[in-house]
C-alpha atoms as a PDB file:
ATOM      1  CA  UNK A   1    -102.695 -72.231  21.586  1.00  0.00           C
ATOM      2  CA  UNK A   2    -102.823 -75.757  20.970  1.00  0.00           C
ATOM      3  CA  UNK A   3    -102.919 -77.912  24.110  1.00  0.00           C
ATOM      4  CA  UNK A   4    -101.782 -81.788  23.650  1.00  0.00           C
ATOM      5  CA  UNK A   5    -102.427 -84.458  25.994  1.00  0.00           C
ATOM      6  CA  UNK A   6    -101.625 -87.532  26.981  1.00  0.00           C
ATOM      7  CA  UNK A   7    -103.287 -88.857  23.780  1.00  0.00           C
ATOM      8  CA  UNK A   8    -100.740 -87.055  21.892  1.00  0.00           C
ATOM      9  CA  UNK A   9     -98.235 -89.125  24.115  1.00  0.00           C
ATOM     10  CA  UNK A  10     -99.666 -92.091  22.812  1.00  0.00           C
ATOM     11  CA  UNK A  11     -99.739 -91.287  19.448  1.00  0.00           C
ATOM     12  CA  UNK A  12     -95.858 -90.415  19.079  1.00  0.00           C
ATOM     13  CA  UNK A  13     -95.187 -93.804  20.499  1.00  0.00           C
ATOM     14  CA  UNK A  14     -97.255 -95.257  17.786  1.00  0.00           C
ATOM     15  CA  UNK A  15     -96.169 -93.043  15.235  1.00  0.00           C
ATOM     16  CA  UNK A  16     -92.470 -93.207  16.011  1.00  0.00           C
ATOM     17  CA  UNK A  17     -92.657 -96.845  16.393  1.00  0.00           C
ATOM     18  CA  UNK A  18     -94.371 -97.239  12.744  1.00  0.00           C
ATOM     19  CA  UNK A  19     -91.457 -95.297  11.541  1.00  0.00           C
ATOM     20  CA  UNK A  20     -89.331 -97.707  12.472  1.00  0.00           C
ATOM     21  CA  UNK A  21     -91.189-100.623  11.903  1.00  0.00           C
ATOM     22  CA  UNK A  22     -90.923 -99.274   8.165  1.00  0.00           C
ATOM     23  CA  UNK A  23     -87.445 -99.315   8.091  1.00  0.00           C
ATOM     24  CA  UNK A  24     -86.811-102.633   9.262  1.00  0.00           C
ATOM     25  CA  UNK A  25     -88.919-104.088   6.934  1.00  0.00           C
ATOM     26  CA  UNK A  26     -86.889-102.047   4.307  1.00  0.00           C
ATOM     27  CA  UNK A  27     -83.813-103.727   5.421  1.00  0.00           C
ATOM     28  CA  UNK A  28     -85.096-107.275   5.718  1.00  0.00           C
ATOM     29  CA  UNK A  29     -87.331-106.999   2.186  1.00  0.00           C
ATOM     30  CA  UNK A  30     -83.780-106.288   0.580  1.00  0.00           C
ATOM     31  CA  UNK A  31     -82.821-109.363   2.401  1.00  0.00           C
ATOM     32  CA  UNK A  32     -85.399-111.555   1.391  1.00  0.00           C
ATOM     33  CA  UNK A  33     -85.756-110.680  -2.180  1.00  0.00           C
ATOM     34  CA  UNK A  34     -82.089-111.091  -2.716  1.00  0.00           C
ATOM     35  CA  UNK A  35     -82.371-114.601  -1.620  1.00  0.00           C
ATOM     36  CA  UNK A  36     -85.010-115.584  -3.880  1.00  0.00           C
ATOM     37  CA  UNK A  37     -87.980-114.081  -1.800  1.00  0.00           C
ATOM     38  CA  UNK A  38     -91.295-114.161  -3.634  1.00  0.00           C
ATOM     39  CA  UNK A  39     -94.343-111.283  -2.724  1.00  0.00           C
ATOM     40  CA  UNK A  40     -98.181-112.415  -2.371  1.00  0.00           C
ATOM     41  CA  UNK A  41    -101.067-110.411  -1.774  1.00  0.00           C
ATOM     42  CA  UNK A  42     -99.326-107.249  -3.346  1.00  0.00           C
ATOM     43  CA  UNK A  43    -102.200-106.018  -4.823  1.00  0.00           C
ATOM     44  CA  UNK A  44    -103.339-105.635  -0.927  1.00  0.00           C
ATOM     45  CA  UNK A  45    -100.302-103.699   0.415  1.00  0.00           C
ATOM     46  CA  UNK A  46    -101.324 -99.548  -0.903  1.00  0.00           C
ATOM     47  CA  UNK A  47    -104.801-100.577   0.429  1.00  0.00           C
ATOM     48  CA  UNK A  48    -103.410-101.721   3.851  1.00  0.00           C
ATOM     49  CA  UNK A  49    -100.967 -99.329   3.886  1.00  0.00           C
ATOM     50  CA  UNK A  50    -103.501 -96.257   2.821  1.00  0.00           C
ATOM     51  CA  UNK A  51    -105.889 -97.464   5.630  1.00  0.00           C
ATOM     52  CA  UNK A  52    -103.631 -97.697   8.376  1.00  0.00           C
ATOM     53  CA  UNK A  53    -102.055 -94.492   7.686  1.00  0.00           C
ATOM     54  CA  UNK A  54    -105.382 -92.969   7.515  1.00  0.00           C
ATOM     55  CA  UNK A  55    -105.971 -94.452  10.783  1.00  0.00           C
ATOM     56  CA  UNK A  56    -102.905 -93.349  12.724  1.00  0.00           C
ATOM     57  CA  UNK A  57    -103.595 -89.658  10.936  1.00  0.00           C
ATOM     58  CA  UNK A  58    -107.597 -89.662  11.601  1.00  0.00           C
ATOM     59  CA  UNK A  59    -106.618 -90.399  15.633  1.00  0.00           C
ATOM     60  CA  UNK A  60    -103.884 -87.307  15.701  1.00  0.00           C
ATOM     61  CA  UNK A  61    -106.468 -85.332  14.222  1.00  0.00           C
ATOM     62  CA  UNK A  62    -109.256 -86.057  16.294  1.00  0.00           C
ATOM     63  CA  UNK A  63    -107.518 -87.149  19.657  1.00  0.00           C
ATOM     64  CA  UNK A  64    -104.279 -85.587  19.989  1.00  0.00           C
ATOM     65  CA  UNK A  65    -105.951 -83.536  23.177  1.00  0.00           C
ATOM     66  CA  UNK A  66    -107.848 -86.268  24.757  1.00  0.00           C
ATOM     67  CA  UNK A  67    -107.125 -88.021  28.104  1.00  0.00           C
ATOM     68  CA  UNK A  68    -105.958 -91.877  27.965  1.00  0.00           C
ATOM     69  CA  UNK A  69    -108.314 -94.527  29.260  1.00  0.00           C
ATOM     70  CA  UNK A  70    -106.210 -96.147  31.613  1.00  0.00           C
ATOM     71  CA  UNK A  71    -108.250 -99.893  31.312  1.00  0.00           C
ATOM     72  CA  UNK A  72    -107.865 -99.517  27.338  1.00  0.00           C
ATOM     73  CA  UNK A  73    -104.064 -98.661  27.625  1.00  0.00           C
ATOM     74  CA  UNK A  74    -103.364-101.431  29.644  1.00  0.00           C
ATOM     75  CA  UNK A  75    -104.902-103.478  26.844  1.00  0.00           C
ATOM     76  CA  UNK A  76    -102.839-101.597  24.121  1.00  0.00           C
ATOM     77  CA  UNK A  77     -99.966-102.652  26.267  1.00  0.00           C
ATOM     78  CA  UNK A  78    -100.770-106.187  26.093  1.00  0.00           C
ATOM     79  CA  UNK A  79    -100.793-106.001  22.522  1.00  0.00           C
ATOM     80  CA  UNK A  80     -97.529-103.881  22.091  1.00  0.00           C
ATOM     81  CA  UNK A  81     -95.948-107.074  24.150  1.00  0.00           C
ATOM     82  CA  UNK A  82     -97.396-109.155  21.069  1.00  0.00           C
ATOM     83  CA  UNK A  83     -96.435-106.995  18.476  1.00  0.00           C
ATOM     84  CA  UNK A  84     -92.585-107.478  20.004  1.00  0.00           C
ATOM     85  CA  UNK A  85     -92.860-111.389  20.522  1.00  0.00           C
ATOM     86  CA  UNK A  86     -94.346-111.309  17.114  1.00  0.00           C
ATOM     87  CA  UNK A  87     -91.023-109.385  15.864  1.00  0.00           C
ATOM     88  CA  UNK A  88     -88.795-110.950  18.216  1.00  0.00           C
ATOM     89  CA  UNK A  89     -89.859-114.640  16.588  1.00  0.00           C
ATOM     90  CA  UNK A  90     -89.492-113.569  13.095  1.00  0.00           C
ATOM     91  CA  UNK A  91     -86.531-111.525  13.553  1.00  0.00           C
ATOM     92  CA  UNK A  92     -84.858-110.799   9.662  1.00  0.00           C
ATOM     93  CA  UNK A  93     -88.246-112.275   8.545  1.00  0.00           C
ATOM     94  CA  UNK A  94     -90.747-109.548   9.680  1.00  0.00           C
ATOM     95  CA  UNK A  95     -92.050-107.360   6.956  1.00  0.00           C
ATOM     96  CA  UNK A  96     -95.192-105.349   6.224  1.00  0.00           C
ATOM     97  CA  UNK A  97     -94.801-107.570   2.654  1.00  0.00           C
ATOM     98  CA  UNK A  98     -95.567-111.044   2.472  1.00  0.00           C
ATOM     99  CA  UNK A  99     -92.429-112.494   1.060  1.00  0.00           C
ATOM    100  CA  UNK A 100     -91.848-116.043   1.175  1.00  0.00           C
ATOM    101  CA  UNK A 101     -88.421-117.247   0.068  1.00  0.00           C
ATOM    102  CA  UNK A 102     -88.634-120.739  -1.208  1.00  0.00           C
ATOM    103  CA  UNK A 103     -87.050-123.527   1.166  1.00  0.00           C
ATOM    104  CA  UNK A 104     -87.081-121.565   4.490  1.00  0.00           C
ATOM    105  CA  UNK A 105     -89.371-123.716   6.711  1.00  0.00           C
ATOM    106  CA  UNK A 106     -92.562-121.899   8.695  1.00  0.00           C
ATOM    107  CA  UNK A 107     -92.176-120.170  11.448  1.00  0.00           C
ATOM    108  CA  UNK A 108     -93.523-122.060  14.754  1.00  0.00           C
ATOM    109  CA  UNK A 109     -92.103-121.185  17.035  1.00  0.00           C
ATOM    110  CA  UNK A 110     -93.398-118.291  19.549  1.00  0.00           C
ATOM    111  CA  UNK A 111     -96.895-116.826  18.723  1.00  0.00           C
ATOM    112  CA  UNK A 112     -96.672-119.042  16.029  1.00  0.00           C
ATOM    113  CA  UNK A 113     -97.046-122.028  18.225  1.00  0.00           C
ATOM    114  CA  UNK A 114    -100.964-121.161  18.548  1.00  0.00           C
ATOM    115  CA  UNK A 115    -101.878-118.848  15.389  1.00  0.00           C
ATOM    116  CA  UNK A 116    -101.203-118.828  11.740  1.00  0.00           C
ATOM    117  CA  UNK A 117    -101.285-114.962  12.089  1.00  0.00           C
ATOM    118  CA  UNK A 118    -100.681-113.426  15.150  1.00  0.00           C
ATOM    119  CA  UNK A 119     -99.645-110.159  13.576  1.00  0.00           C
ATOM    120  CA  UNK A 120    -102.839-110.173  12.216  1.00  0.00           C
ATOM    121  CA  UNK A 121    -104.344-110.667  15.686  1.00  0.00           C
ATOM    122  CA  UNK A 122    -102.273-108.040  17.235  1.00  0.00           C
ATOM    123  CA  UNK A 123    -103.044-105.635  14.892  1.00  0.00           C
ATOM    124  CA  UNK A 124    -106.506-105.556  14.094  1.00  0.00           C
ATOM    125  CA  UNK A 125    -106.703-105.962  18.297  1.00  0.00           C
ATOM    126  CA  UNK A 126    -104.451-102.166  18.354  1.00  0.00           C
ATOM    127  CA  UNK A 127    -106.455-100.855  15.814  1.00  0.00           C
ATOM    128  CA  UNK A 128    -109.335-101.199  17.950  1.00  0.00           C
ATOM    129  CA  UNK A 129    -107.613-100.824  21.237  1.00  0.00           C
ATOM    130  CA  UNK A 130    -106.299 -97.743  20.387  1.00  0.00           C
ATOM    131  CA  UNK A 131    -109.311 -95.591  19.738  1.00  0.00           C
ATOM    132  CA  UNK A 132    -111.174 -97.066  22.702  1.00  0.00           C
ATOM    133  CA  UNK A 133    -108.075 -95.649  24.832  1.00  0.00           C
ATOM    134  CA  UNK A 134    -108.759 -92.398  23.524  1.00  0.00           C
ATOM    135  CA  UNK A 135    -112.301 -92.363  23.906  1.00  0.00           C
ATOM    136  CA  UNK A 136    -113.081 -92.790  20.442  1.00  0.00           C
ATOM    137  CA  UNK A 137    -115.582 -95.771  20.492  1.00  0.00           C
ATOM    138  CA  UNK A 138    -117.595 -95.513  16.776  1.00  0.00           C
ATOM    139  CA  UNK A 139    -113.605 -94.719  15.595  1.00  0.00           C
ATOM    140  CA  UNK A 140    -112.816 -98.385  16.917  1.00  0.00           C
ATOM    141  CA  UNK A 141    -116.199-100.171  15.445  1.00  0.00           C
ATOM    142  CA  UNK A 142    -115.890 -98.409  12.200  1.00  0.00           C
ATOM    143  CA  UNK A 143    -111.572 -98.974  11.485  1.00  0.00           C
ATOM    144  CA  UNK A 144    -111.734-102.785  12.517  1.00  0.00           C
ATOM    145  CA  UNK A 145    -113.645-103.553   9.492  1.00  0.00           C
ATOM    146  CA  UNK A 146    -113.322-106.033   7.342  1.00  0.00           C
ATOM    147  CA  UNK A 147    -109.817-106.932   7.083  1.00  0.00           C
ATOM    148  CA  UNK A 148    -108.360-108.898   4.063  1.00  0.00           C
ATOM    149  CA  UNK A 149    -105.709-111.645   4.578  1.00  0.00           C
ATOM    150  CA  UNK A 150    -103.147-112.730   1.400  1.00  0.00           C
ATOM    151  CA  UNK A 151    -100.668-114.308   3.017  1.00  0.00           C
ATOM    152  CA  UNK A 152    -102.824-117.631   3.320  1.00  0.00           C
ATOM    153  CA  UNK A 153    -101.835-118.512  -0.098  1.00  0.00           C
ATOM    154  CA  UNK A 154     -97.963-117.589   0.918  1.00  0.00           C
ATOM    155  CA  UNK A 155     -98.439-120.375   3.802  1.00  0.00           C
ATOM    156  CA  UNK A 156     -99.126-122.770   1.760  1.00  0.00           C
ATOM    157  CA  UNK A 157     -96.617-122.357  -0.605  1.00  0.00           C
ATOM    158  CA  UNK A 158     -93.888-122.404   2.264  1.00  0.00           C
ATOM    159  CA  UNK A 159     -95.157-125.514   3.563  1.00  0.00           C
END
C-alpha cells in the first residue's frame, strides 16, 4: 500500500498550481503575440521547462511520503506570496516566455520597484526551498544550479 504524506500535500499544491500557471501564460502569450509581441531567450525555454519538470517529478518520486519541515514551509510560503505579487503586478503580462511587445513601457511597479527579476528570485528561492521542506538537502544544492537568464536582452529592448 502506498502511504502519502504531507509532502504529497505539498506537492499537489505545486503541481496543481503549475498547471495553471501554464494556462495563463497560454492565454496571455496569444495576447501578446497578437499585438506585436516579440520572444527572446527561446532557445532557453525546453531547457527550463525540461529542468523544472524534472524537478517537480524527481520530488514526487522521492518525497511524496516524507514529513514537511515546518521552518522550510514557512519559507516556501514567503515565496508563494512573491510568486502572487509577482503575478498580481504583471497581470496579462506574466508568461513562462519572454515576450516583449514593442512600445509597452517596463514594469515598475511592485517587486519590480527593487529587482529586474523577481520571478527569477522567487523561483530559484522555491526551487531550493522546496526540497529543504521535504528533507531533501543535496536535492536543493544540486537543482539550484546554475541558472541562465535571457530576458536581459528583452529589457533592454523595452526600455
Amino acid at each position: 500500500m502506498i502511504e502519502f504524506g504531507w509532502g504529497a500535500a505539498l506537492l499537489t499544491f505545486l503541481t496543481l498550481q503549475r498547471i495553471a500557471e501554464l494556462w495563463w501564460a497560454r492565454q496571455n502569450e496569444r495576447r501578446l503575440f497578437a499585438a506585436g509581441g516579440v520572444e527572446y531567450g527561446r532557445s532557453h525555454l525546453v531547457l527550463i521547462v525540461l529542468v523544472h519538470a524534472a524537478w517537480l517529478i524527481g520530488m514526487w518520486a522521492l518525497a511524496y511520503d516524507r514529513p514537511v519541515e515546518p521552518l522550510f514551509l514557512v519559507i516556501v510560503v514567503l515565496f508563494q506570496i512573491g510568486r502572487f505579487w509577482v503575478l498580481g503586478t504583471l497581470g496579462r503580462r506574466w508568461t513562462i516566455r519572454i515576450i516583449v511587445v514593442r512600445g509597452e513601457k517596463l514594469v515598475t511597479r511592485g517587486p519590480y520597484r527593487w529587482l529586474c527579476h523577481p520571478n527569477y528570485v522567487v523561483v530559484t528561492g522555491e526551487i531550493a526551498a522546496v526540497p529543504l521542506a521535504l528533507g531533501l538537502p543535496l536535492y536543493a544544492l544540486a537543482a539550484i544550479g546554475p541558472r541562465v537568464h535571457p530576458s536581459k536582452a528583452a529589457v533592454h529592448v523595452s526600455r
